[in-house]
Protein backbone atom coordinates (compact mmCIF):
# COMPACT_ATOMS: atom_id res chain seq x y z
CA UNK A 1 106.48 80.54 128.75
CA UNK A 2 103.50 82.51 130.48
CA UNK A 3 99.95 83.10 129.14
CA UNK A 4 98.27 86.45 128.26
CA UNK A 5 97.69 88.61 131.69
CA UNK A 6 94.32 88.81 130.22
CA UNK A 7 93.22 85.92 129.08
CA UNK A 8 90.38 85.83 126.18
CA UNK A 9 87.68 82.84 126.70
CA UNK A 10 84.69 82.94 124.32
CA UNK A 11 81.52 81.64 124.96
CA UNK A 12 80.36 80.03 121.61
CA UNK A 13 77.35 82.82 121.23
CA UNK A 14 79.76 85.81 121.54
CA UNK A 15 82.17 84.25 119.19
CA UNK A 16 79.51 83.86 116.89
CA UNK A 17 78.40 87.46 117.21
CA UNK A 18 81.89 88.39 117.11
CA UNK A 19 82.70 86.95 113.66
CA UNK A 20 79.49 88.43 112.19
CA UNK A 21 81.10 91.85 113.62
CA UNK A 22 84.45 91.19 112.19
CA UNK A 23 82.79 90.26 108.42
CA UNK A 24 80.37 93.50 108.27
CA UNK A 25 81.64 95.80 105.45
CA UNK A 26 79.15 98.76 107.24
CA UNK A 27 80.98 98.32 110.58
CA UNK A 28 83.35 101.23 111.74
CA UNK A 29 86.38 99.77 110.92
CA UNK A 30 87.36 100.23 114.45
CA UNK A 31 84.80 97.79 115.84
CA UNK A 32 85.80 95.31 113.04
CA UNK A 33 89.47 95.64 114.28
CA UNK A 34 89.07 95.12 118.09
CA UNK A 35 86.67 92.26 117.34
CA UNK A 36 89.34 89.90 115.12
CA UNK A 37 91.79 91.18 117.97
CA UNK A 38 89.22 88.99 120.53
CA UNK A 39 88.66 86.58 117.72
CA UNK A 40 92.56 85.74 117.21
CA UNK A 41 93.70 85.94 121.53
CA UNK A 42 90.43 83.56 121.70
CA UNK A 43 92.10 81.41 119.23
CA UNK A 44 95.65 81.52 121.36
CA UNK A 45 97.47 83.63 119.10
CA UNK A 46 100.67 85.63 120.80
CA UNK A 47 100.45 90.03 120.99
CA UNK A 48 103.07 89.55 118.43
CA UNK A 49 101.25 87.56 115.93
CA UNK A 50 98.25 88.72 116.09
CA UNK A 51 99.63 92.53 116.43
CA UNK A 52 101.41 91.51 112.68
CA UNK A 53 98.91 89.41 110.95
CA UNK A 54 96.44 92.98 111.91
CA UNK A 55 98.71 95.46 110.76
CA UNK A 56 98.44 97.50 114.62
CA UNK A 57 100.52 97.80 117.29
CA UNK A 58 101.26 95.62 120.19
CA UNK A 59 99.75 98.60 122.69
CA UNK A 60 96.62 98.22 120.80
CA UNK A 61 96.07 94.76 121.30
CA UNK A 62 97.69 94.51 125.03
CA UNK A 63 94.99 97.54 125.53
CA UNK A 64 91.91 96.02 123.96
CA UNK A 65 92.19 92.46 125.45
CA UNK A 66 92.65 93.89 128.61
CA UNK A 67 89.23 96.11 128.31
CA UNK A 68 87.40 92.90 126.91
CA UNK A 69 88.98 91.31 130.00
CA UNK A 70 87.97 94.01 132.13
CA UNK A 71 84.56 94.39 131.09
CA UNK A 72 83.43 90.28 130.90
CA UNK A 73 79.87 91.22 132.52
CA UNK A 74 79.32 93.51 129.98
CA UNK A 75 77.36 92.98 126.30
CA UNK A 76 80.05 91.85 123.51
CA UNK A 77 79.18 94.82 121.38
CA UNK A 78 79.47 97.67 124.43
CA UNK A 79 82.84 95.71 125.36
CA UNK A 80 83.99 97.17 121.52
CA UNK A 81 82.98 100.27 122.24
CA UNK A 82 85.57 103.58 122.70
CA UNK A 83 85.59 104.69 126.13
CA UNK A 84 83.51 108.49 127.01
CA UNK A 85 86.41 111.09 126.49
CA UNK A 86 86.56 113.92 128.67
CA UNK A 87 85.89 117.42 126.97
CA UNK A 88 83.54 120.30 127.23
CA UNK A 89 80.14 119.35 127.44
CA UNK A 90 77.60 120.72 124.54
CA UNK A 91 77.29 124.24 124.28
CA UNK A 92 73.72 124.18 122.55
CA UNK A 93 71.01 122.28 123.28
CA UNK A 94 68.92 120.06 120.75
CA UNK A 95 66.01 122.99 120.51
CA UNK A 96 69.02 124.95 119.63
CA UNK A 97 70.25 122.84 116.96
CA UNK A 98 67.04 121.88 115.69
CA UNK A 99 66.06 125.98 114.82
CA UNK A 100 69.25 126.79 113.46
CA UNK A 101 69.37 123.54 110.66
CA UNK A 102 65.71 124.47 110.47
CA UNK A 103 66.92 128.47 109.20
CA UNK A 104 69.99 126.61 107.54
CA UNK A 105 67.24 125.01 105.22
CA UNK A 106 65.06 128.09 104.71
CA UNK A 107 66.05 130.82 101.97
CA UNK A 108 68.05 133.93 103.14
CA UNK A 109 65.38 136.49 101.42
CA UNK A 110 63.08 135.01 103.69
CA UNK A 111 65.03 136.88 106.58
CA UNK A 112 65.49 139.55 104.34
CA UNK A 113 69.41 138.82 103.29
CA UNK A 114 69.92 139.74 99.89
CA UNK A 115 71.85 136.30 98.97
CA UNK A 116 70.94 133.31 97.55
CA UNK A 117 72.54 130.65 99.88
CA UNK A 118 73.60 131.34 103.41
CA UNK A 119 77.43 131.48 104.11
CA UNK A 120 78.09 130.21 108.02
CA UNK A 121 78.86 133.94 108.94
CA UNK A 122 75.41 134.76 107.75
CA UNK A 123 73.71 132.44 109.06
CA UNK A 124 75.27 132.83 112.33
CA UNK A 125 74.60 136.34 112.57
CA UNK A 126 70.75 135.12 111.45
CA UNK A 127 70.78 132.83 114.40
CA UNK A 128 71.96 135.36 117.03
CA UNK A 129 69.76 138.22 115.61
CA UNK A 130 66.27 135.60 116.18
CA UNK A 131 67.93 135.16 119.87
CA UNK A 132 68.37 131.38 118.97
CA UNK A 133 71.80 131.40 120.52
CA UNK A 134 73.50 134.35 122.25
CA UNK A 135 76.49 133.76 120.13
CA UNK A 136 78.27 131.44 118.20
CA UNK A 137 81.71 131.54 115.54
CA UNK A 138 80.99 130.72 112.02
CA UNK A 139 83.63 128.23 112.13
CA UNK A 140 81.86 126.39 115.06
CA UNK A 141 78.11 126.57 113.15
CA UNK A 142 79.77 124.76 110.48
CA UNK A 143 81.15 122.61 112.52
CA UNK A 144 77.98 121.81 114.13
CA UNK A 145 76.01 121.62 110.68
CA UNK A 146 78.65 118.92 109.42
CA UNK A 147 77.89 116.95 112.03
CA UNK A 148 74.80 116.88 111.73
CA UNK A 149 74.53 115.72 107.49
C-alpha cells in the first residue's frame, strides 16, 4: 500500500494552532473543517476515514491536503483560506457605498419623500437623483446594504 500523494507533516506549533482552529465555536465552519482534515492526514488517517469520520467527501479532502501541501511556505491560517474567485470586479467604490448607507440611515422627508422608511427602489432613485451613482437596480442596493449589516 502507497502513502497520501500529499503528504501532511506538522510542525508541533502549527498543530497547536491548528487544534485551537478546529475547537473555536466563532470559526466559519469551513475553516474548522479543513483544519481537522490537516489535523486527522497529520495523524495518518486514510481519504476514506477521515472523509467518513467528517461527514464530506473524498474530493474535499484529496483537494484540501493537496492545497495545504501546495502552499507549505505559506502561514497555517492563509493555507485554510478559499482561493480568490473570478467574477466582476466592484461596481461602486467605498465613497460610493459609504454615501448611500449614510442616506440609507437618514429619514426620507429629509429628501423630501413623503414616506416614513425608504424602500430599495426609493432609495435608489434617491441615490441616482444626488449623482451618487449613475445607476443602480433596487435589487442590487439591497444586495449591497445586506452586505454591509
Amino acid at each position: 500500500m502507497r502513502g497520501p500523494r500529499f503528504p501532511v507533516n506538522l510542525e508541533s506549533g502549527d498543530r497547536k494552532l491548528l487544534e485551537k482552529i478546529s475547537r473555536k465555536h466563532s470559526e466559519k465552519a469551513s475553516i474548522v473543517l479543513r483544519a481537522k482534515i490537516i489535523l486527522l492526514a497529520n495523524a495518518g488517517k486514510s481519504h476514506q476515514d477521515i472523509a467518513k469520520k467528517l461527514g464530506t467527501r473524498l474530493n474535499t479532502i484529496a483537494d484540501w491536503t493537496a492545497r495545504w501541501y501546495e502552499m507549505r511556505d505559506k502561514p497555517v491560517r492563509e493555507r485554510l483560506q478559499d482561493l480568490p474567485r473570478p467574477g466582476a470586479p466592484d461596481t461602486f467604490t467605498p465613497e460610493q457605498l459609504c454615501q448611500i448607507i449614510a442616506i440609507s440611515c437618514e429619514s426620507p422627508t429629509d429628501y423630501g419623500r413623503p414616506i416614513t422608511h425608504w424602500t430599495h427602489r426609493e432609495l435608489a432613485e434617491e441615490v441616482v437623483k444626488q449623482g451618487i451613482v449613475k445607476s443602480i437596480s433596487s435589487t442590487h442596493l439591497g444586495r449591497l446594504l445586506k452586505k454591509t449589516t
